[in-house]
C-alpha atoms as a PDB file:
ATOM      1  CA  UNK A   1     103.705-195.655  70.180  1.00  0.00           C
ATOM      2  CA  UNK A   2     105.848-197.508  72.229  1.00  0.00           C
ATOM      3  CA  UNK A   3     109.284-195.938  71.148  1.00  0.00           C
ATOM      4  CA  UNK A   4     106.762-192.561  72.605  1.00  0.00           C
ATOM      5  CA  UNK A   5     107.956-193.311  76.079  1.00  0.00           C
ATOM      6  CA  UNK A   6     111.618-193.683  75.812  1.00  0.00           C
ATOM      7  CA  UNK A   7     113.680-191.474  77.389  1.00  0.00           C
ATOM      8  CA  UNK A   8     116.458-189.620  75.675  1.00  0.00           C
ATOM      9  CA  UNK A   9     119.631-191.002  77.051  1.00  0.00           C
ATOM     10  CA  UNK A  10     122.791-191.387  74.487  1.00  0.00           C
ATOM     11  CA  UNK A  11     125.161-192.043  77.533  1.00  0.00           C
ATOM     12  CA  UNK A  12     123.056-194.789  79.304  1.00  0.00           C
ATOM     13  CA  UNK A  13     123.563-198.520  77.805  1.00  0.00           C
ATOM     14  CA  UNK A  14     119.695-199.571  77.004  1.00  0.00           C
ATOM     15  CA  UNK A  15     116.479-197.771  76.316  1.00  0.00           C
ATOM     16  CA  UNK A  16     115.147-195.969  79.204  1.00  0.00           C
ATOM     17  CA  UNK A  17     111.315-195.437  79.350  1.00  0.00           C
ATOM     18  CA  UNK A  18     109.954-192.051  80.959  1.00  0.00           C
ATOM     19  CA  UNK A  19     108.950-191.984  84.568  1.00  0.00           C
ATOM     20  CA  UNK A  20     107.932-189.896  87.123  1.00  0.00           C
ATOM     21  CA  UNK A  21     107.876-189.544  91.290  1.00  0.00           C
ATOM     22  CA  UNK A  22     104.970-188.004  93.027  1.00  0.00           C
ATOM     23  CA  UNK A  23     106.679-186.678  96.182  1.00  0.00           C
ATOM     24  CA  UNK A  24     104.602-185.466  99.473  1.00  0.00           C
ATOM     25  CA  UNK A  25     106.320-184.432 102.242  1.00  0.00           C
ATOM     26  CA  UNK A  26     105.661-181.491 104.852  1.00  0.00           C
ATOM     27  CA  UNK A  27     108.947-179.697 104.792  1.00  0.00           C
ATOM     28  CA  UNK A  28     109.143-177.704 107.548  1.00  0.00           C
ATOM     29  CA  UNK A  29     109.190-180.856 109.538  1.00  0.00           C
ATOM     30  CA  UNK A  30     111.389-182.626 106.771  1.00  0.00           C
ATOM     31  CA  UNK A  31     108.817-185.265 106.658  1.00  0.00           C
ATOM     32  CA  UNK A  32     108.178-187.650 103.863  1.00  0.00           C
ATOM     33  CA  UNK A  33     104.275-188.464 103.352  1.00  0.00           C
ATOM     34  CA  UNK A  34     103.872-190.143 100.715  1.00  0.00           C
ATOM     35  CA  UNK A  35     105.705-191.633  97.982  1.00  0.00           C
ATOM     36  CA  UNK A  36     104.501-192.936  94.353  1.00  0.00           C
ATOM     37  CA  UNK A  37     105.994-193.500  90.750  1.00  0.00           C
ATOM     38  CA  UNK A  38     104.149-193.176  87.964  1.00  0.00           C
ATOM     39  CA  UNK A  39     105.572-194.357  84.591  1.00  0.00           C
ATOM     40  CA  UNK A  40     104.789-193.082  81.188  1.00  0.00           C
ATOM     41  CA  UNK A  41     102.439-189.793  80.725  1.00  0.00           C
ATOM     42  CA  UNK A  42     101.346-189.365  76.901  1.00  0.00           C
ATOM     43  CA  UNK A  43      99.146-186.727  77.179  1.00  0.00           C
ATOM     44  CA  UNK A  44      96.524-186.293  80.016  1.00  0.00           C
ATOM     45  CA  UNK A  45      96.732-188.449  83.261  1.00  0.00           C
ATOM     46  CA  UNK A  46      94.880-188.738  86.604  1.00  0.00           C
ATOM     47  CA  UNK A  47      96.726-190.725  89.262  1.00  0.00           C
ATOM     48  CA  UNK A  48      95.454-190.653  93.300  1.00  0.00           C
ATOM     49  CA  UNK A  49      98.221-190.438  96.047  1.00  0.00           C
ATOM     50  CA  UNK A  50      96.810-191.597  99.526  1.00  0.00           C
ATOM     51  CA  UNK A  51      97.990-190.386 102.982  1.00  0.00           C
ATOM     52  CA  UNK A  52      96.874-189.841 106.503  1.00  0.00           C
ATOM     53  CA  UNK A  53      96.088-186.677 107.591  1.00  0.00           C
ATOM     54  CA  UNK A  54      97.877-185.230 110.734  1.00  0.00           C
ATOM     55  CA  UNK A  55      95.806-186.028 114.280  1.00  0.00           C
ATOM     56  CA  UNK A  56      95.925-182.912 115.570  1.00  0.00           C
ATOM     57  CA  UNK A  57      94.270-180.360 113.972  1.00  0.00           C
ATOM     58  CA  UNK A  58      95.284-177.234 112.340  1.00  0.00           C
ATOM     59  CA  UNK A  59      96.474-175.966 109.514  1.00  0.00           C
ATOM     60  CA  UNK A  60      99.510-177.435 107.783  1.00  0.00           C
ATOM     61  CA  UNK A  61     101.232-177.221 104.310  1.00  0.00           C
ATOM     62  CA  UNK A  62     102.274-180.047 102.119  1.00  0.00           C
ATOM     63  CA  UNK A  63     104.372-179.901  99.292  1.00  0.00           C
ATOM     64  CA  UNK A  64     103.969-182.116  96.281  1.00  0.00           C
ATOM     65  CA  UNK A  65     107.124-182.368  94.071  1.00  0.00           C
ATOM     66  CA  UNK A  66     106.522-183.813  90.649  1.00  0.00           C
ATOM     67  CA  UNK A  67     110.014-184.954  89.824  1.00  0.00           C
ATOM     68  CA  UNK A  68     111.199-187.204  86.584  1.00  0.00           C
ATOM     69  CA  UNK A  69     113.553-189.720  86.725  1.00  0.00           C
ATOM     70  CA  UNK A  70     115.120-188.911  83.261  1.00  0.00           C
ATOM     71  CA  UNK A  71     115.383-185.191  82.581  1.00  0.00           C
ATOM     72  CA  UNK A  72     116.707-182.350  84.343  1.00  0.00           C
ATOM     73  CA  UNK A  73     114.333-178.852  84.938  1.00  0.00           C
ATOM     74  CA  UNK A  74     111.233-180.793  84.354  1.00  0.00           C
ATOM     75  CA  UNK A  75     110.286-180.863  88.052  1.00  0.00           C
ATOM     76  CA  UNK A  76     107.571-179.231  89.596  1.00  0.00           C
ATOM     77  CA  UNK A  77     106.697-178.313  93.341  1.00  0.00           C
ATOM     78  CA  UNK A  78     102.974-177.425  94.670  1.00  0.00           C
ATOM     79  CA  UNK A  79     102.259-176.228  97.901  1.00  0.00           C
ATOM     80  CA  UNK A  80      98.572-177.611  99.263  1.00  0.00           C
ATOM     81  CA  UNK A  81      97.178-176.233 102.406  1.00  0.00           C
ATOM     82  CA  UNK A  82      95.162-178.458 104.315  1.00  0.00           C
ATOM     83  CA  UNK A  83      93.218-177.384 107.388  1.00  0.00           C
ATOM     84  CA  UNK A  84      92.609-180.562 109.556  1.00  0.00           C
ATOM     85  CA  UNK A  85      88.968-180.307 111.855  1.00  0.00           C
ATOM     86  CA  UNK A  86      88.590-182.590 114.526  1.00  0.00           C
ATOM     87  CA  UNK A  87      86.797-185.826 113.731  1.00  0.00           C
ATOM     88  CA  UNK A  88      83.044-185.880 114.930  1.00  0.00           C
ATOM     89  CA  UNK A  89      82.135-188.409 117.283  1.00  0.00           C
ATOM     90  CA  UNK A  90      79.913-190.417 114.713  1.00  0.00           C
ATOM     91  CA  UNK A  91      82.819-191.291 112.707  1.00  0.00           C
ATOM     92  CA  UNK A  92      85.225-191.674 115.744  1.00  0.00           C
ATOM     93  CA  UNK A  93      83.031-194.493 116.947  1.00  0.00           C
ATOM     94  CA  UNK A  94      82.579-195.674 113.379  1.00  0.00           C
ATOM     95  CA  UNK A  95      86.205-196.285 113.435  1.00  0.00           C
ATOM     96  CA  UNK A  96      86.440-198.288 116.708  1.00  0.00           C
ATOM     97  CA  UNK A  97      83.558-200.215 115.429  1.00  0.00           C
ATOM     98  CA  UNK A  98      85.041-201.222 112.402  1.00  0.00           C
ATOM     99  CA  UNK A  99      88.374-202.174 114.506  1.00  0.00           C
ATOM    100  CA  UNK A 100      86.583-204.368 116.641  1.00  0.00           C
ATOM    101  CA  UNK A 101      84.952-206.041 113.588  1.00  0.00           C
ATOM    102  CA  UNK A 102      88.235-206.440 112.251  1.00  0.00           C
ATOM    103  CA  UNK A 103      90.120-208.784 115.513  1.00  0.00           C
ATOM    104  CA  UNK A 104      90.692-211.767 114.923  1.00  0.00           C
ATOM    105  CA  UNK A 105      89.253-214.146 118.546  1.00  0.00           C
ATOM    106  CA  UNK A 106      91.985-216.788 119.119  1.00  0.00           C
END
């Protein structure tokens, strides 16, 4: 229930419910992505981070840090390897097509 998603915390003065912070960053650059917090996980959870993906492409490494905001030595780190292709020209003029749609004539 409810009292589920407290967090264990004698020394803090109110109830404290469970959370967690979906880090992305690229470290090598020491580069923040993306940022999101996600509160109380029962049992199984899906939750979708967005970002941009770099403009040049290559191959580049992310790291995404699962990190509570209670406990201590919970926290987890994943390394994802993305390999970024250049964007075909059918979606690059998709894209200008869909910002000219978007302007606003004044």
């Amino acid at each position: 229930g409810k009292q589920d998603r407290h967090a264990i915390t004698p020394r803090f003065p109110k109830s404290k419910d469970e959370g967690w912070f979906l880090i992305l960053g690229e470290v090598d650059k020491r580069e923040l992505i993306a940022l999101k917090r996600v509160g109380y996980v029962r049992n199984h959870h899906v939750v979708s981070i967005s970002f941009y993906t770099p403009e040049v492409p290559g191959r580049y490494i992310y790291t995404l840090y699962f990190m509570s905001d209670c406990y201590l030595g919970l926290d987890q780190q994943y390394d994802i390897h993305l390999h970024v292709t250049p964007a075909s020209v059918s979606a690059q003029a998709d894209e200008i097509s869909d910002a000219l749609t978007d302007l606003e004539v004044k």
